[in-house]
C-alpha atoms as a PDB file:
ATOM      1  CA  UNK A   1     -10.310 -14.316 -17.474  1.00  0.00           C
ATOM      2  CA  UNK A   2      -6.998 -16.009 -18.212  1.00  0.00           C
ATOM      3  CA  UNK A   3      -5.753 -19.198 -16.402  1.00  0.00           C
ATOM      4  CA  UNK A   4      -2.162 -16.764 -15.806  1.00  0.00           C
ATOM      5  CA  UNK A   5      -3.905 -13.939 -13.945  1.00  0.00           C
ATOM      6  CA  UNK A   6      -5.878 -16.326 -12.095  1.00  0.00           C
ATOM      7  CA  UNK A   7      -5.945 -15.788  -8.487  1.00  0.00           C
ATOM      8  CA  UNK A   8      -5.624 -18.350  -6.326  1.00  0.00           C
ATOM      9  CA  UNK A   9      -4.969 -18.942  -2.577  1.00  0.00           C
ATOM     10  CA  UNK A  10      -1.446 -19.259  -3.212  1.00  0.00           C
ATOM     11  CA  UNK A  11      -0.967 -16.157  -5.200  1.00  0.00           C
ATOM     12  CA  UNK A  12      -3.626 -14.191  -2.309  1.00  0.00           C
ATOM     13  CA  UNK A  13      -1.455 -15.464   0.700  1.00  0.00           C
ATOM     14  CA  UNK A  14       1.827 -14.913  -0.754  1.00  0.00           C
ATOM     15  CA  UNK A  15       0.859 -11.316  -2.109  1.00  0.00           C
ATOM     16  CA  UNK A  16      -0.530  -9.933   1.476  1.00  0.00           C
ATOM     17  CA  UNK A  17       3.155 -12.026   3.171  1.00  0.00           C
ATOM     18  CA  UNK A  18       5.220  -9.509   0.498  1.00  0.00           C
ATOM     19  CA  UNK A  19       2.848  -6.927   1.982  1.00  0.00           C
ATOM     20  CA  UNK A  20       3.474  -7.598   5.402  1.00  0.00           C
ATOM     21  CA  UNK A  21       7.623  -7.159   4.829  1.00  0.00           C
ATOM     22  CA  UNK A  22       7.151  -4.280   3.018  1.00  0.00           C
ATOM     23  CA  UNK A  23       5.329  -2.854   5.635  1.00  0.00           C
ATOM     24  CA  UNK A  24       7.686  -3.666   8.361  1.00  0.00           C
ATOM     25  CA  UNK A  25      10.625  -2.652   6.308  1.00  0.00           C
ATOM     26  CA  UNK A  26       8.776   0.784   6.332  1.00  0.00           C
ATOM     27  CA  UNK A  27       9.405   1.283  10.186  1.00  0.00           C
ATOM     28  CA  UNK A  28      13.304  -0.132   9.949  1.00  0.00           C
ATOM     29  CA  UNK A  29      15.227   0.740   6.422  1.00  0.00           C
ATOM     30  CA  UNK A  30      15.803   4.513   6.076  1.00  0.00           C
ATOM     31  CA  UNK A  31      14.518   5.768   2.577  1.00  0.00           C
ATOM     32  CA  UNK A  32      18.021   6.714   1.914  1.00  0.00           C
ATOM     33  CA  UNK A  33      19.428   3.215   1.829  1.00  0.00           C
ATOM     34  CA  UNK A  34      18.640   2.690  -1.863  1.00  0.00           C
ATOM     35  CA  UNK A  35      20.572  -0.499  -2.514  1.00  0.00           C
ATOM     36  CA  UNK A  36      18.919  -2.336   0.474  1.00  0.00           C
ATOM     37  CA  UNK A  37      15.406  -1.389  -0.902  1.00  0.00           C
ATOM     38  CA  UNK A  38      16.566  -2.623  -4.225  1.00  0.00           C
ATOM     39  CA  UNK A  39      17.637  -5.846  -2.258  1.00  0.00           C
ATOM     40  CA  UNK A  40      15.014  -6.260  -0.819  1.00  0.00           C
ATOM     41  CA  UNK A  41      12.366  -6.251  -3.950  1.00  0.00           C
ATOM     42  CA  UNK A  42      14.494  -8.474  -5.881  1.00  0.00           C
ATOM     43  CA  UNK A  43      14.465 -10.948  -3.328  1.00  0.00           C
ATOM     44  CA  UNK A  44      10.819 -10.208  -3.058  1.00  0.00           C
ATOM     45  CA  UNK A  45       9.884 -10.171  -6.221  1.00  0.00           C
ATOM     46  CA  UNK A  46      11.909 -13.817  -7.069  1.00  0.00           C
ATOM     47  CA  UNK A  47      10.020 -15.412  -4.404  1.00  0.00           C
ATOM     48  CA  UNK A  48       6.787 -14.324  -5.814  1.00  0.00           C
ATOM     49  CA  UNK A  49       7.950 -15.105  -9.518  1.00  0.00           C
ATOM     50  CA  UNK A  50       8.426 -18.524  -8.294  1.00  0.00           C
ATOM     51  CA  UNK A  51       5.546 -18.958  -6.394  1.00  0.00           C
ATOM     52  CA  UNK A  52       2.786 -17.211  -9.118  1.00  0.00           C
ATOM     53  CA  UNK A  53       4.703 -18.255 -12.263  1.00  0.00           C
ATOM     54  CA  UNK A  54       6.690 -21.749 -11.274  1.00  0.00           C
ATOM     55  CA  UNK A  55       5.733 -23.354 -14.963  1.00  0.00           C
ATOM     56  CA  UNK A  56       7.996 -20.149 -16.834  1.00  0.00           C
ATOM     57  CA  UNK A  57      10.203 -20.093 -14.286  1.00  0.00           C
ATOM     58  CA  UNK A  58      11.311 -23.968 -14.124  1.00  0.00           C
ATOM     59  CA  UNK A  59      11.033 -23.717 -18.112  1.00  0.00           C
ATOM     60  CA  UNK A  60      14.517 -21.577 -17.366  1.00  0.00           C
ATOM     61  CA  UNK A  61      17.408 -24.150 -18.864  1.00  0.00           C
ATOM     62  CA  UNK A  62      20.745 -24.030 -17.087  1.00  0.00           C
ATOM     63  CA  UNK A  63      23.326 -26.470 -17.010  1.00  0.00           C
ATOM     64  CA  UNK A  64      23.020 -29.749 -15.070  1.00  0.00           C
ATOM     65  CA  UNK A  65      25.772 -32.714 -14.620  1.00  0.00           C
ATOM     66  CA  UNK A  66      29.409 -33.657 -15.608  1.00  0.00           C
ATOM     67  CA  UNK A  67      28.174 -33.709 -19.563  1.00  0.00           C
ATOM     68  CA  UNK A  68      28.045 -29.938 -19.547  1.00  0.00           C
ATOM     69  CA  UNK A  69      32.067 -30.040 -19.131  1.00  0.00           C
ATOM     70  CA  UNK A  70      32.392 -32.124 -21.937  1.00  0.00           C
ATOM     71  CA  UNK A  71      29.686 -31.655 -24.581  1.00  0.00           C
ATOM     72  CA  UNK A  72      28.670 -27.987 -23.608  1.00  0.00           C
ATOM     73  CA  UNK A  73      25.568 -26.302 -23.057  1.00  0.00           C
ATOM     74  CA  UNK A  74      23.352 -27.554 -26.185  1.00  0.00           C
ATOM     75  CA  UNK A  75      22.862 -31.393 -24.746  1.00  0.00           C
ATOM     76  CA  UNK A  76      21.983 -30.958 -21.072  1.00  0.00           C
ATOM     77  CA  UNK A  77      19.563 -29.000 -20.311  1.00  0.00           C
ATOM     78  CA  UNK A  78      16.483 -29.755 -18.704  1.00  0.00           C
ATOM     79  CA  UNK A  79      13.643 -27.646 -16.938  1.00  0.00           C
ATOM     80  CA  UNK A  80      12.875 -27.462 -13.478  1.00  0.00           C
ATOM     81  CA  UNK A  81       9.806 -29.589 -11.868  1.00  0.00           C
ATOM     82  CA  UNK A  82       6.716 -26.722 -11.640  1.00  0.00           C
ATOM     83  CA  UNK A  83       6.665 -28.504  -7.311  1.00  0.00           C
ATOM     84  CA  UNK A  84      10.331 -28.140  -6.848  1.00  0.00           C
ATOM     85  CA  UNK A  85      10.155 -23.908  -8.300  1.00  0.00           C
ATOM     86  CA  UNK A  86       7.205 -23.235  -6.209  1.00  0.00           C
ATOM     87  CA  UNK A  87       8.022 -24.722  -3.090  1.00  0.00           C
ATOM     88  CA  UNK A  88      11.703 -23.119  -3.466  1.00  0.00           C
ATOM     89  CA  UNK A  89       9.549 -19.725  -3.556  1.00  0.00           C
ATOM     90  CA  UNK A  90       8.065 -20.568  -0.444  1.00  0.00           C
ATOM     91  CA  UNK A  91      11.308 -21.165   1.177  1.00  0.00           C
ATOM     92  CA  UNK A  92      12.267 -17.934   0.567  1.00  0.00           C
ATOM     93  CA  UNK A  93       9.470 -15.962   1.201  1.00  0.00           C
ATOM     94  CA  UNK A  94       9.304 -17.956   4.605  1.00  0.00           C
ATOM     95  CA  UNK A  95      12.826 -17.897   5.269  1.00  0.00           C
ATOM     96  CA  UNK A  96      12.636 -14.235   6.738  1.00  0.00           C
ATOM     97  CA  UNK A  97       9.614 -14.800   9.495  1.00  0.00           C
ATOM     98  CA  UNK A  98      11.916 -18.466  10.568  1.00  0.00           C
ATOM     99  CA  UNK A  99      14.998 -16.363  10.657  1.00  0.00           C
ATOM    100  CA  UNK A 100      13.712 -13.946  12.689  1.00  0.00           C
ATOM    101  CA  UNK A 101      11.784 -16.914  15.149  1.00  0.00           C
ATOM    102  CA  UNK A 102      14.900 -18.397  15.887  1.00  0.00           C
ATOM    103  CA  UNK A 103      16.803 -14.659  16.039  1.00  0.00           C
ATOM    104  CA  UNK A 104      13.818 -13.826  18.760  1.00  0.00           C
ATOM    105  CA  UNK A 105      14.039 -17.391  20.516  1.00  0.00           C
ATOM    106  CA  UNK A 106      18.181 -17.708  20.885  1.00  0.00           C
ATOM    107  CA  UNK A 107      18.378 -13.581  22.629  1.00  0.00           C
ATOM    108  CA  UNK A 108      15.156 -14.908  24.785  1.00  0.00           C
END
């Protein structure tokens, strides 16, 4: 089996989380509301591309620093630490359940 389908805890925990939202959204989004299902997979699905895929997705050049004004695109770019992409998928998987914490603790 290939090292890129491996599964791993991370991949197992962060699968049955995207699970648990879609299930949920299931008993509050009306089928009708297209664009917020559409919404709602992207953001999904980026989390997860970060978390299960972090080296392809921090391989992703953009622009970084003052150079990019002045000598354009071509000389400054540089990819993304594999850490910094996976724990920024994290963060936004997460973000939802600690929104919703503090949403349930501030109408207590």
């Amino acid at each position: 089996m290939s090292d890129l389908w491996y599964w791993n805890k991370e991949r197992f925990i962060s699968l049955i989380i995207v699970c648990a939202y879609l299930v949920i959204a299931l008993f509050f989004i009306k089928f009708s509301l297209i664009a917020t299902w559409i919404s709602i997979l992207l953001y999904l699905g980026l989390a997860l591309l970060c978390i299960w895929f972090p080296e392809g997705m921090g391989s992703l050049e953009y622009p970084s620093g003052p150079e990019w004004v002045r000598q354009g695109l071509s000389r400054c770019l540089r990819p993304t630490p594999c850490f910094f992409v996976r724990i920024g998928g994290w963060v936004l998987l997460l973000l939802p359940i600690v929104m919703g914490v503090v949403n349930f603790l501030t109408n207590i």
